[in-house]
Every structure is written in structure tokens, then in C-alpha cells.
C-alpha atoms as a PDB file:
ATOM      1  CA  UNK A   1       2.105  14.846  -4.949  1.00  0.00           C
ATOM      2  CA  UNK A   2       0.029  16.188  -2.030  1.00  0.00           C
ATOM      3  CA  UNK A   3       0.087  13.849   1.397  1.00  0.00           C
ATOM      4  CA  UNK A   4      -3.740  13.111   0.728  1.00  0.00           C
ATOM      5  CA  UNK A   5      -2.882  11.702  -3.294  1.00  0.00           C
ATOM      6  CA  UNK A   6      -0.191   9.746  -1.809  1.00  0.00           C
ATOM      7  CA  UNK A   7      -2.160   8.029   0.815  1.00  0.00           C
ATOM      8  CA  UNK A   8      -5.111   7.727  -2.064  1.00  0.00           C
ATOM      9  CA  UNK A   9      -2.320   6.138  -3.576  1.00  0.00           C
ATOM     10  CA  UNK A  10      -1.120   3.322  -1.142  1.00  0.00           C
ATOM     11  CA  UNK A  11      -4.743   2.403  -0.679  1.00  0.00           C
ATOM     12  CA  UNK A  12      -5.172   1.764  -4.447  1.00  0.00           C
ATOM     13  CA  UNK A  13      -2.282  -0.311  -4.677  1.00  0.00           C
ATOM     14  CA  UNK A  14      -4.011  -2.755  -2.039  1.00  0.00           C
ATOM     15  CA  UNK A  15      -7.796  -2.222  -2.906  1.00  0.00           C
ATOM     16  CA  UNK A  16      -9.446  -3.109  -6.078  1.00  0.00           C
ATOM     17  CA  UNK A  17     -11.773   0.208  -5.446  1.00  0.00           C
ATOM     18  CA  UNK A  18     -11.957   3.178  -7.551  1.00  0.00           C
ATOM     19  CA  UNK A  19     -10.407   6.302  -6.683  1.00  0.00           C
ATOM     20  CA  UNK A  20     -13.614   8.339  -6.078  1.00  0.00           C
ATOM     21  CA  UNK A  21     -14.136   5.948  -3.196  1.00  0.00           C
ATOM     22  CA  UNK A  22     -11.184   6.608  -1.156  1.00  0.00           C
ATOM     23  CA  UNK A  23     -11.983   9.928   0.271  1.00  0.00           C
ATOM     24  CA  UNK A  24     -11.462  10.927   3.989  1.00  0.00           C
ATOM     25  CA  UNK A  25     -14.424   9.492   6.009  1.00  0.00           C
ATOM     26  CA  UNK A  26     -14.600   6.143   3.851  1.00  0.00           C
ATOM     27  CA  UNK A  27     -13.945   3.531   6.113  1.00  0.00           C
ATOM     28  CA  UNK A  28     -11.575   1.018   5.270  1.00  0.00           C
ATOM     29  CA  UNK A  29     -13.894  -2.475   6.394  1.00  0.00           C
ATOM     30  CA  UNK A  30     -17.139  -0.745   5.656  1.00  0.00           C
ATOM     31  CA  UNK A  31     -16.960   1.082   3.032  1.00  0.00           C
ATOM     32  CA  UNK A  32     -13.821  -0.038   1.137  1.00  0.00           C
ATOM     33  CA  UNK A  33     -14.066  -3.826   1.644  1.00  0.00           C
ATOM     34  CA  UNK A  34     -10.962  -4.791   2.929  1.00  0.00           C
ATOM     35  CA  UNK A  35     -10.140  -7.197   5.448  1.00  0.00           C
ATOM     36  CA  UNK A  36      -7.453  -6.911   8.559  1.00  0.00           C
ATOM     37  CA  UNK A  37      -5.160  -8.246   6.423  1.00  0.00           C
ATOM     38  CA  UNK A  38      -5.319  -5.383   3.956  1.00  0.00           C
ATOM     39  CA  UNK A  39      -5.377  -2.778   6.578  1.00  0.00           C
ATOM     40  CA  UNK A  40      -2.134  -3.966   7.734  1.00  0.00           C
ATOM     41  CA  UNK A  41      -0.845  -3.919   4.094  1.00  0.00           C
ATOM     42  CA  UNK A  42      -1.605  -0.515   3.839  1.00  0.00           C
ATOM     43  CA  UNK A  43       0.375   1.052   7.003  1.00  0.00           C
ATOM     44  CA  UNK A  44       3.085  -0.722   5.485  1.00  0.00           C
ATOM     45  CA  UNK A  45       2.682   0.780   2.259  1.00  0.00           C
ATOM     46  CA  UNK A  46       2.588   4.055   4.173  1.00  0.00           C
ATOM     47  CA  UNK A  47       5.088   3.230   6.592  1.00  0.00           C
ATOM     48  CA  UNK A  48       7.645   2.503   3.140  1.00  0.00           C
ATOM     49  CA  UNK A  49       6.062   5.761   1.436  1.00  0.00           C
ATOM     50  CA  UNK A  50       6.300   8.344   4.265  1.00  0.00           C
ATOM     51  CA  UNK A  51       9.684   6.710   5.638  1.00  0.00           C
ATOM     52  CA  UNK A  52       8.278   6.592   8.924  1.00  0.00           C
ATOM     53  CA  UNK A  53       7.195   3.601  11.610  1.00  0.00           C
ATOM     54  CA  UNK A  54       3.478   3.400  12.878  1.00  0.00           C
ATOM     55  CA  UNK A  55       3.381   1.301  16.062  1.00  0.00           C
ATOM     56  CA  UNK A  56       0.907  -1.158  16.236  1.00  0.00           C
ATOM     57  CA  UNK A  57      -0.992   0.638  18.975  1.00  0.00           C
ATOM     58  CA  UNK A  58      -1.216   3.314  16.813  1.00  0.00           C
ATOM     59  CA  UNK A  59      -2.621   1.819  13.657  1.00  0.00           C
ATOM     60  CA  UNK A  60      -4.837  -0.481  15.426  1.00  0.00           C
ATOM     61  CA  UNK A  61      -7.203   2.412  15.998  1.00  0.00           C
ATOM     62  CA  UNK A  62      -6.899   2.816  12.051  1.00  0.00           C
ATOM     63  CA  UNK A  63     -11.050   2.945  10.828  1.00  0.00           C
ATOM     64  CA  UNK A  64     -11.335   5.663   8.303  1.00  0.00           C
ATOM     65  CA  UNK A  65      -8.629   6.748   5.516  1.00  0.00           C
ATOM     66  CA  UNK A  66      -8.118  10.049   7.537  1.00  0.00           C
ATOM     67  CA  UNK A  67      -6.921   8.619  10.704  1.00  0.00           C
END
């Protein structure tokens, strides 16, 4: 699975969106609907996917589903 599928894919685990909507300059308040709450569920979900630690300064800045 490509990096982009499995970030589509962490997002759908914590959004009740459909797919079509998560594309790279979809914001995740805006134009996804979730809260703080969910953003922070999804770096983990990332953070547990990609083996990796985002620090909190860093995902903070999180608005769109590229950053």
C-alpha cells in the first residue's frame, strides 16, 4: 500500500467520511468534520502505522491531510 492509501487509511478508521473526501488539501476541521480530539487520534494512528513519533509541536500545525 502506497504512503498516501495508508494515511487515507488511518483517517477512515477515525472519520465517518467517505474515501473520496480524504484527498490532500481536505482539511481535517473544515472539510472533514472532526474535532481536536480526532486530530489527535489520527497522529496516533499514524504514529502506530508508520512506527515513528510526531512531537506535539509538530502535529499541532496539522490542518490539511497532506501536512
Amino acid at each position: 500500500m502506497t504512503i498516501e492509501g495508508r494515511v487515507t487509511a488511518a483517517v477512515l478508521e477515525i472519520l465517518d467520511v467517505d474515501e473520496s473526501q480524504v484527498v490532500s488539501a481536505a482539511a481535517f476541521q473544515q472539510d472533514l468534520g472532526a474535532d481536536s480530539i480526532d486530530v489527535v487520534d489520527i497522529v496516533v494512528s499514524l504514529e502506530n502505522e508508520f512506527g515513528i513519533d510526531i512531537p506535539d509541536t509538530e502535529w499541532a500545525g496539522l490542518v490539511t491531510v497532506n501536512d
